[in-house]
Protein backbone atom coordinates (compact mmCIF):
# COMPACT_ATOMS: atom_id res chain seq x y z
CA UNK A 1 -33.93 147.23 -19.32
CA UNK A 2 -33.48 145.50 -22.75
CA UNK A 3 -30.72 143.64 -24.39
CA UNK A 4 -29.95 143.60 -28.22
CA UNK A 5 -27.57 142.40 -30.28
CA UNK A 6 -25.20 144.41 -32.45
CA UNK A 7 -24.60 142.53 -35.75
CA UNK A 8 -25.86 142.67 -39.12
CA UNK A 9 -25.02 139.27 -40.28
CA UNK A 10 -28.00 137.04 -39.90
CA UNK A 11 -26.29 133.59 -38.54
CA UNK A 12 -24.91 134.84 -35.79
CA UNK A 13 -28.30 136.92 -34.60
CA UNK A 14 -30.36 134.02 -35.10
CA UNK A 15 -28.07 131.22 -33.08
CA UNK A 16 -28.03 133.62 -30.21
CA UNK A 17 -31.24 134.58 -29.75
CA UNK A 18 -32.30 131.14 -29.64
CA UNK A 19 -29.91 131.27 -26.27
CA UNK A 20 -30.20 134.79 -24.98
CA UNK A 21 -33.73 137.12 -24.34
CA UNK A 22 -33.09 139.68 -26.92
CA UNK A 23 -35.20 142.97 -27.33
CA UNK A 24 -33.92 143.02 -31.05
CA UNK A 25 -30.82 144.08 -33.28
CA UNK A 26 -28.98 146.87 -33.57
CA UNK A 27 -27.34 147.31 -37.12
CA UNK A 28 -25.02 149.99 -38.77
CA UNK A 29 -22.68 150.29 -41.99
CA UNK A 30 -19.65 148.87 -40.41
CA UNK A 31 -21.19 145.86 -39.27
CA UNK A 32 -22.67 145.19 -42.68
CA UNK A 33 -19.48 145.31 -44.37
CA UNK A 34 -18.76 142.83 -42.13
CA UNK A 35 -21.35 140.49 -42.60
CA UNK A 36 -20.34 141.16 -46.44
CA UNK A 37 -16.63 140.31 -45.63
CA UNK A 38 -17.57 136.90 -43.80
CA UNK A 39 -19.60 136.15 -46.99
CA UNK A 40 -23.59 137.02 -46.27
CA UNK A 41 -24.75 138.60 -50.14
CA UNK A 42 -28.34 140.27 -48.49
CA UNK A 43 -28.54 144.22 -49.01
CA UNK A 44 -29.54 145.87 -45.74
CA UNK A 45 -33.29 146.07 -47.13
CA UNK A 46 -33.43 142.45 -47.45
CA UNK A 47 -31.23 141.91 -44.29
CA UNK A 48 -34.03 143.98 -42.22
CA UNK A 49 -36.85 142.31 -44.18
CA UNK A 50 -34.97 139.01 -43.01
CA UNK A 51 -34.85 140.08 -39.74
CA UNK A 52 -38.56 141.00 -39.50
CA UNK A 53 -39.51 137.59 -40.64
CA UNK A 54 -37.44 135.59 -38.72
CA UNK A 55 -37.63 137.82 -35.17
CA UNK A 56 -41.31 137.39 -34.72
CA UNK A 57 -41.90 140.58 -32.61
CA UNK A 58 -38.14 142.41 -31.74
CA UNK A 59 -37.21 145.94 -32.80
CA UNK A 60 -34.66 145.94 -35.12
CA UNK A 61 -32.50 149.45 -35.08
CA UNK A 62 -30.85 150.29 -38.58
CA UNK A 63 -28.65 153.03 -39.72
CA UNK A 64 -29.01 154.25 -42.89
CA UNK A 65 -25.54 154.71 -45.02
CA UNK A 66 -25.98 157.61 -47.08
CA UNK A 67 -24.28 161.18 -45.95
CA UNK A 68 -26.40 163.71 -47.09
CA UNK A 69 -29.46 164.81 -45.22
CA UNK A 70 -31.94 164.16 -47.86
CA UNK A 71 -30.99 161.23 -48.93
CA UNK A 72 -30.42 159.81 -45.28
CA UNK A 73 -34.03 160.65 -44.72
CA UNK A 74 -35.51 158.67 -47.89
CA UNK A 75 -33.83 155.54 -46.91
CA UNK A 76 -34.47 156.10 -43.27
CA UNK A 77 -38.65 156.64 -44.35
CA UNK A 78 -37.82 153.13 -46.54
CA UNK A 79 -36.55 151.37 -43.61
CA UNK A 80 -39.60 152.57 -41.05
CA UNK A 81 -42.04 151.64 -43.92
CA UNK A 82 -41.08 147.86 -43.50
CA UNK A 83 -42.81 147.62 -40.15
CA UNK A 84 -43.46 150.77 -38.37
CA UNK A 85 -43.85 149.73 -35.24
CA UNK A 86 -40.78 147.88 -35.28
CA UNK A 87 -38.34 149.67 -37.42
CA UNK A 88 -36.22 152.49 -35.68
CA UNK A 89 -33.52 154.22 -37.79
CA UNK A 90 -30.18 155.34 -36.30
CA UNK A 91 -28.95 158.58 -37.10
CA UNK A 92 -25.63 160.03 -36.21
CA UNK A 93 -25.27 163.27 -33.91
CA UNK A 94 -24.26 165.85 -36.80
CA UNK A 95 -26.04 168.81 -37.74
CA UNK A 96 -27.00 167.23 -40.69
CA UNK A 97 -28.36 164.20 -38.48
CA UNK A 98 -29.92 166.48 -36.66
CA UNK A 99 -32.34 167.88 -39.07
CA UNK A 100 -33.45 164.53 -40.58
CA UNK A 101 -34.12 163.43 -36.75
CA UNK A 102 -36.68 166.49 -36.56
CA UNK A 103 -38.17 165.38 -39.72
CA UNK A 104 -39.14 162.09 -38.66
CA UNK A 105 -40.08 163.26 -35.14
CA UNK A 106 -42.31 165.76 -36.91
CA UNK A 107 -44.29 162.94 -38.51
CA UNK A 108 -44.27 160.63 -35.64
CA UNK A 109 -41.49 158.32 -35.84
CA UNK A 110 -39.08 157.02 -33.30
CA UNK A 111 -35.76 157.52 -33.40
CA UNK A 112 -31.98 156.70 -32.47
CA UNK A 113 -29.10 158.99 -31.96
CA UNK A 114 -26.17 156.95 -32.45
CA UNK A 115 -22.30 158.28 -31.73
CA UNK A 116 -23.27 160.41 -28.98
CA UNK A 117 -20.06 161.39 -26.54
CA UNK A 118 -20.92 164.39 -24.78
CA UNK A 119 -23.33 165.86 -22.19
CA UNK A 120 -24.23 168.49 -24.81
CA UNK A 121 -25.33 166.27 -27.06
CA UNK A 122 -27.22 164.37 -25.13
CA UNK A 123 -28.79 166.50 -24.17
CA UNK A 124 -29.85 168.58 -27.49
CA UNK A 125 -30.70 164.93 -28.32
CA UNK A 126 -33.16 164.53 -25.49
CA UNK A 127 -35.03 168.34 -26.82
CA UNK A 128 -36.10 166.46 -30.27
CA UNK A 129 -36.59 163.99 -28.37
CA UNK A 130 -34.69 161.12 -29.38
CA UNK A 131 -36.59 157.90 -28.07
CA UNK A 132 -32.88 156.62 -27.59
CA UNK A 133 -29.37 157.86 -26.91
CA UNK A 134 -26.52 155.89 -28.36
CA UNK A 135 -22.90 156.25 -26.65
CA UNK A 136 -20.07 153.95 -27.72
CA UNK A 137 -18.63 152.29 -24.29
CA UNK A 138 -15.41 150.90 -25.42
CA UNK A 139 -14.78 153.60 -27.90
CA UNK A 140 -14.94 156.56 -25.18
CA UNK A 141 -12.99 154.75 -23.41
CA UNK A 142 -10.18 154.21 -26.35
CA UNK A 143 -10.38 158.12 -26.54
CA UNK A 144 -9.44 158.22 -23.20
CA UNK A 145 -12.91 159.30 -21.36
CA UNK A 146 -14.06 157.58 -18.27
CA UNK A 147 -17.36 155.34 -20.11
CA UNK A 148 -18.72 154.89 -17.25
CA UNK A 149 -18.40 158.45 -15.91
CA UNK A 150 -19.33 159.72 -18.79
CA UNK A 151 -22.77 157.48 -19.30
CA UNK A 152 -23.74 158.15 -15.60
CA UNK A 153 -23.88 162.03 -16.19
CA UNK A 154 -25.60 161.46 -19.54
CA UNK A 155 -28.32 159.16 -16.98
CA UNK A 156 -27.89 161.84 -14.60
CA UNK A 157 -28.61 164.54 -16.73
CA UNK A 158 -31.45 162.95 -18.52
CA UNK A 159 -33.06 162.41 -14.83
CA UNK A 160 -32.97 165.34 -13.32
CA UNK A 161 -34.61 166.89 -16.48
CA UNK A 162 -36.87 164.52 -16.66
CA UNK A 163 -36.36 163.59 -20.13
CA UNK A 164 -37.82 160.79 -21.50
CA UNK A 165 -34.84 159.59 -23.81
CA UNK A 166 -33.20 156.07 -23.17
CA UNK A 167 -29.80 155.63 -23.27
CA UNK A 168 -28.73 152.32 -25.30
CA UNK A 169 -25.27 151.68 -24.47
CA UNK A 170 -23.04 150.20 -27.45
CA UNK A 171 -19.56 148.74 -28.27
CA UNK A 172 -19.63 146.71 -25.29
CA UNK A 173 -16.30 144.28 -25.67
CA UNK A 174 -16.78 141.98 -22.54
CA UNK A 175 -19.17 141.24 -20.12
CA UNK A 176 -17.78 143.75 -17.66
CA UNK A 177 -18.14 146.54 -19.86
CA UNK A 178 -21.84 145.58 -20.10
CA UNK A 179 -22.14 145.51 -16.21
CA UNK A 180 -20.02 148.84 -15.76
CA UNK A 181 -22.52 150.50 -18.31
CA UNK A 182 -25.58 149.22 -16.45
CA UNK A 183 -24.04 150.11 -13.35
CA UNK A 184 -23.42 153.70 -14.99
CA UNK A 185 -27.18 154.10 -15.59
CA UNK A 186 -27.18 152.69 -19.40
CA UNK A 187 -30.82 152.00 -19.75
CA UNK A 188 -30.46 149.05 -22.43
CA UNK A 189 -27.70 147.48 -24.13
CA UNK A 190 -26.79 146.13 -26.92
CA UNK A 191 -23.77 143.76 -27.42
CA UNK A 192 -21.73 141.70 -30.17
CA UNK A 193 -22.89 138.06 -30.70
CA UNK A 194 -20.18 136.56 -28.72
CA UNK A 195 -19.96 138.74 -25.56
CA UNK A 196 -23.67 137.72 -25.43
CA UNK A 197 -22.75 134.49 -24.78
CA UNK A 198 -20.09 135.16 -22.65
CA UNK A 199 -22.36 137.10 -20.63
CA UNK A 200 -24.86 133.87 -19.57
CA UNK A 201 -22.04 131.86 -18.01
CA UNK A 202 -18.66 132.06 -16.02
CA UNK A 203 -15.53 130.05 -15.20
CA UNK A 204 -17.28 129.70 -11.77
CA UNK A 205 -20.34 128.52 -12.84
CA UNK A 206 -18.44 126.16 -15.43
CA UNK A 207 -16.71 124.42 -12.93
CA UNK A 208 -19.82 124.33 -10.43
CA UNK A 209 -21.98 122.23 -13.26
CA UNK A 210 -19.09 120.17 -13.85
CA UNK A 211 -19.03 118.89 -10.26
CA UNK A 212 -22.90 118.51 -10.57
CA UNK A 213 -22.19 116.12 -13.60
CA UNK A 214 -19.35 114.45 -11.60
CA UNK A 215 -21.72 113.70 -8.79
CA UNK A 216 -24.55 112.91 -10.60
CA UNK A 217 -22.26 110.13 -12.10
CA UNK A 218 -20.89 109.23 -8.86
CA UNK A 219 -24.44 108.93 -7.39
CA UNK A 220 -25.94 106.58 -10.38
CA UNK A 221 -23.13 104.23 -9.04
CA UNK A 222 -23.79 103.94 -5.85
């Protein structure tokens, strides 16, 4: 199993992995906006360069934002070239996604299906063969599919085949969604800065260390 964060602005992804074992990063278009929005200036090339330099060994997964197939597939080749053995581009379940993912299979890269929902596409993604499998938790869930359900048949599916193809669960809102999608069969996930932190403590465990400290006081008294 492996744990990543999904963020693109570079703060925030380097205070937490100072706290939590990371794998790497997961990036995409949205969450670059954001990082522009909150006031970070670097284009994704230089954000992934960043990332490279500052992440001594993780994999960073990027998503490249141009919508036609040629084009997705230059700046997906750009991205790999940066460090090919650490650089995995995510490409969206379309036809169109599709044929650039057999491209770069074709000349030995790895690569990510993101926005995967159904069993179908999982597994057509599996027969390239995607190295990983990308299914949006919360947002199944918002559409009114059981996540979990749905992730443990994708798991299920990918088993009994005996497919190779990992299955990186995203859009992961709170910690429980991160257990339910292990639980599910979610190889790896990858989760927001701050549910990352949420996920290495608990109210319990809070108020456990506090009576530690309120002991320890109480002892150095005595």
């Amino acid at each position: 199993m492996a744990l990543y964060i999904d963020s693109a602005f570079l703060d925030d992804i380097i205070a937490v992995a100072r706290v939590v074992p990371i794998a790497g990063v997961t990036t995409n278009p949205t969450l670059m906006l954001t990082a522009r929005q909150r006031g970070q200036t670097l284009s994704p090339q230089a954000l992934l360069e960043e990332l490279l330099r500052q992440l001594s060994s993780e994999t960073i997964f990027i998503q490249p934002g141009a919508s036609v197939a040629e084009e997705v597939l230059r700046e997906a080749l750009t991205y790999i070239n940066a460090a090919p053995e650490r650089v995995v581009p995510k490409i969206p379940l379309t036809q169109s996604g599709m044929r650039v993912a057999r491209q770069l299979k074709q000349q030995g890269r790895r690569i990510a299906f993101t926005a995967v929902t159904s069993l179908a596409q999982t597994y057509s993604a599996a027969m390239v063969p995607a190295d990983y499998i990308i299914p949006y938790y919360n947002r199944l869930t918002r559409a009114g599919v059981d996540a979990s359900q749905r992730i443990h048949c994708m798991a299920q599916l990918l088993t009994q085949s005996a497919l190779p193809s990992r299955i990186l669960a995203a859009s992961i809102k709170t910690p429980l969604e991160a257990a339910s999608a292990l639980l599910a069969g979610a190889h790896d996930l990858t989760v927001a800065p701050e549910v990352l932190l949420e996920m290495v403590t608990d109210p319990e465990s809070e108020a456990a260390v506090e009576r530690f400290s309120q002991d320890w006081q109480k002892m150095k008294k005595l």
